[in-house]
Protein backbone atom coordinates (compact mmCIF):
# COMPACT_ATOMS: atom_id res chain seq x y z
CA UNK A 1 3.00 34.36 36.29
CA UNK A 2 0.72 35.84 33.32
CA UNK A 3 -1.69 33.60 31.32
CA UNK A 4 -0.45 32.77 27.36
CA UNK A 5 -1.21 35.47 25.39
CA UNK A 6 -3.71 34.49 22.94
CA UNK A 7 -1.03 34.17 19.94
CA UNK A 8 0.87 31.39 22.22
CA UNK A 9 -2.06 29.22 22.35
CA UNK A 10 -3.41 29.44 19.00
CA UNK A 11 -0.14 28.59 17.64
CA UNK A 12 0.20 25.71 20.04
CA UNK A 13 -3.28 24.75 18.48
CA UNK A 14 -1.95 25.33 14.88
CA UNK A 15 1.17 23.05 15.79
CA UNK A 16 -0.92 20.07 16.75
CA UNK A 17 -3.34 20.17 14.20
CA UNK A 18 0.21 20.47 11.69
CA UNK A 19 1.53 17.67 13.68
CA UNK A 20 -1.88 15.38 13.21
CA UNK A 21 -2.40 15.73 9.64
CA UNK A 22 1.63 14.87 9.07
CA UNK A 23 0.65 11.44 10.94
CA UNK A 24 -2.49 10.84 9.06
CA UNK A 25 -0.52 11.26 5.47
CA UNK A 26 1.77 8.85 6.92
CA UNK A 27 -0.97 6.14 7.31
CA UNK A 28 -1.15 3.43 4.36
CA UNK A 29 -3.22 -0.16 3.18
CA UNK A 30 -1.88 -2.10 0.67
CA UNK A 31 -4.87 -4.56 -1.02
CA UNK A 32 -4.29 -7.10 -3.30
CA UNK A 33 -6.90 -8.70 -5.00
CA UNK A 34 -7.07 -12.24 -6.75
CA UNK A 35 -9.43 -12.43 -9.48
CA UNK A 36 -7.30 -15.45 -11.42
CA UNK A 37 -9.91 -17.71 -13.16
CA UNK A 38 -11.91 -20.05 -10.89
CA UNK A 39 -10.11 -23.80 -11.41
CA UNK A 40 -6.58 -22.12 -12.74
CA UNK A 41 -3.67 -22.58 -10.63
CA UNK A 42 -3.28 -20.95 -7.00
CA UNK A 43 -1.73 -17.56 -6.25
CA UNK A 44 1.28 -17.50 -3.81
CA UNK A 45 2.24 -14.29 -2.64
CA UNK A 46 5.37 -13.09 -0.30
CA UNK A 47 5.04 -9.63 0.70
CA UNK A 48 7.76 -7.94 3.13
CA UNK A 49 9.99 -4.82 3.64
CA UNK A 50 13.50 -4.30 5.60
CA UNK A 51 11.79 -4.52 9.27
CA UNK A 52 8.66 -6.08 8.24
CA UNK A 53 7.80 -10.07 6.79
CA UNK A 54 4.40 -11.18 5.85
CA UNK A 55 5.27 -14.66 4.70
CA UNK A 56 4.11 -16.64 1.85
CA UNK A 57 0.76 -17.35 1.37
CA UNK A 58 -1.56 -18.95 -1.34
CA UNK A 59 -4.32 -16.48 -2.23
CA UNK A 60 -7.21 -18.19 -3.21
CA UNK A 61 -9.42 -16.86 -6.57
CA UNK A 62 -11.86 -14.24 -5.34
CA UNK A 63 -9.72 -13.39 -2.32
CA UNK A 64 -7.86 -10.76 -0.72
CA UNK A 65 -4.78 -10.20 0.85
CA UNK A 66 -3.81 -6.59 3.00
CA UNK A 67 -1.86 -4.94 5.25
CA UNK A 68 -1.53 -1.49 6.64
CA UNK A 69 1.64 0.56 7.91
CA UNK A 70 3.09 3.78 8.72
CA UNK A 71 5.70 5.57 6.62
CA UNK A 72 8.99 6.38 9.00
CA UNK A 73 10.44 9.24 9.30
CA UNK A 74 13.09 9.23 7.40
CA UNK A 75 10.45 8.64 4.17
CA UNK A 76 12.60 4.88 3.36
CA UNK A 77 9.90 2.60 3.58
CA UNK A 78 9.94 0.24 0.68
CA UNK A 79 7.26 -2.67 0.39
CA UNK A 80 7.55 -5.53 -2.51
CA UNK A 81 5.85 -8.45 -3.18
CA UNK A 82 6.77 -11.94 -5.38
CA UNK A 83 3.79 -13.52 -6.95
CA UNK A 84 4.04 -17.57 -7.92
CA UNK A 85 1.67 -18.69 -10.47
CA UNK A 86 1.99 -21.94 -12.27
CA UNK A 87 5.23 -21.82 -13.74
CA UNK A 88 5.49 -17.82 -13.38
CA UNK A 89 7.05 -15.67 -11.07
CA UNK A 90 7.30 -12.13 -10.76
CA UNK A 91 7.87 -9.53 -8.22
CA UNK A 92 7.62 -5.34 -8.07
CA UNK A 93 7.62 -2.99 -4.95
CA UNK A 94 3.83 -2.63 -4.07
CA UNK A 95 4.79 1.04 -1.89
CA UNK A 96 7.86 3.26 -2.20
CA UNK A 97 7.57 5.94 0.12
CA UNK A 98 9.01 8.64 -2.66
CA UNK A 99 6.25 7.96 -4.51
CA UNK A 100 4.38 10.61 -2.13
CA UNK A 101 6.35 13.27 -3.89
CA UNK A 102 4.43 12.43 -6.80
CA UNK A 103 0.98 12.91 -4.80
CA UNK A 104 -0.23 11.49 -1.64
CA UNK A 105 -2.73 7.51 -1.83
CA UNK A 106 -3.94 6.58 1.43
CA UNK A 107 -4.47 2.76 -0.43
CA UNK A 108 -3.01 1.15 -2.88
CA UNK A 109 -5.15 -1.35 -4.36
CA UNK A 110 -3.58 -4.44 -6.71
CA UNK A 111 -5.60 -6.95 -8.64
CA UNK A 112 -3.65 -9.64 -9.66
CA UNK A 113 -5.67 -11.82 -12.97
CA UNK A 114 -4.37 -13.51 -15.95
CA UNK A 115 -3.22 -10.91 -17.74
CA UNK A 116 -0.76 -9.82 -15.47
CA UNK A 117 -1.06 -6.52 -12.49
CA UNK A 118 -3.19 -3.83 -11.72
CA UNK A 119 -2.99 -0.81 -9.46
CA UNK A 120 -5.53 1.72 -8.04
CA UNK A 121 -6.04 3.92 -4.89
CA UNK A 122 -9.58 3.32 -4.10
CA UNK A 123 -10.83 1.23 -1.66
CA UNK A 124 -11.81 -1.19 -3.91
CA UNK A 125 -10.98 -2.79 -7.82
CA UNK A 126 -12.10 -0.26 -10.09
CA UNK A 127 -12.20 0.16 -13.85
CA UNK A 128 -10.28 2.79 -13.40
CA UNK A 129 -6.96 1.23 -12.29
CA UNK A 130 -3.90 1.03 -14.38
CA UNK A 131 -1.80 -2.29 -15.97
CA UNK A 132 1.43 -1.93 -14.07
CA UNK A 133 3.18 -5.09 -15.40
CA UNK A 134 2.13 -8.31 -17.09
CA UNK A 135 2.98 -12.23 -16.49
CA UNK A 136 6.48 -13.01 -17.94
């Protein structure tokens, strides 16, 4: 039995490194970010998809709630989240996984304040991120 050629095992090479950087784009971190007014009423969140349920939580001013996931396969994953505060209520999807046709964001950063929803894809708020809805 001959050694692979050289073509063989540089396309084996070339197949992995294909392979890794598929699994990488698939990689995600949702953030959300309270910065309500300090002594205004609390934050509840709920955040789930089909196969995955976070629960509801108060999110205290100043603090941060995240979670990270993996796109399937089949490019259907679908977060959302419902946000309680005082008497208002709202609720958007947070990641659709056809957004990546649009252009590939490791993280998707929220801040929720006041005057209503923000959205970024840095690490951290920016004043760079864009009003995505408001408080009904």
């Amino acid at each position: 039995m001959s050694p692979p050629s050289t073509a063989v095992v540089f396309l084996i090479l070339l197949s992995l490194n294909f392979c890794h950087e598929i699994e990488a784009k698939r990689s995600h971190l949702i953030q959300i970010f309270n910065q309500m007014p300090q002594g205004t009423s609390p934050l509840t969140i709920h955040c789930a998809s089909k196969n995955d349920e976070f629960g509801y939580r108060p999110l205290p001013t100043g603090q941060t709630f995240s979670f990270s996931f993996r796109t399937n396969f089949w490019a259907t994953t679908l977060f959302f989240c419902r946000f309680w505060w005082g008497g208002k209520t709202t609720a958007f999807d947070v990641f659709d996984a056809l957004w990546e046709i649009k252009g590939y964001h490791h993280t998707y950063t929220y801040v929720v304040n006041d005057q209503g929803f923000y959205v970024g894809y840095d690490d951290a708020p920016s004043n760079h991120m864009l009003q995505i809805s408001t408080w009904p």
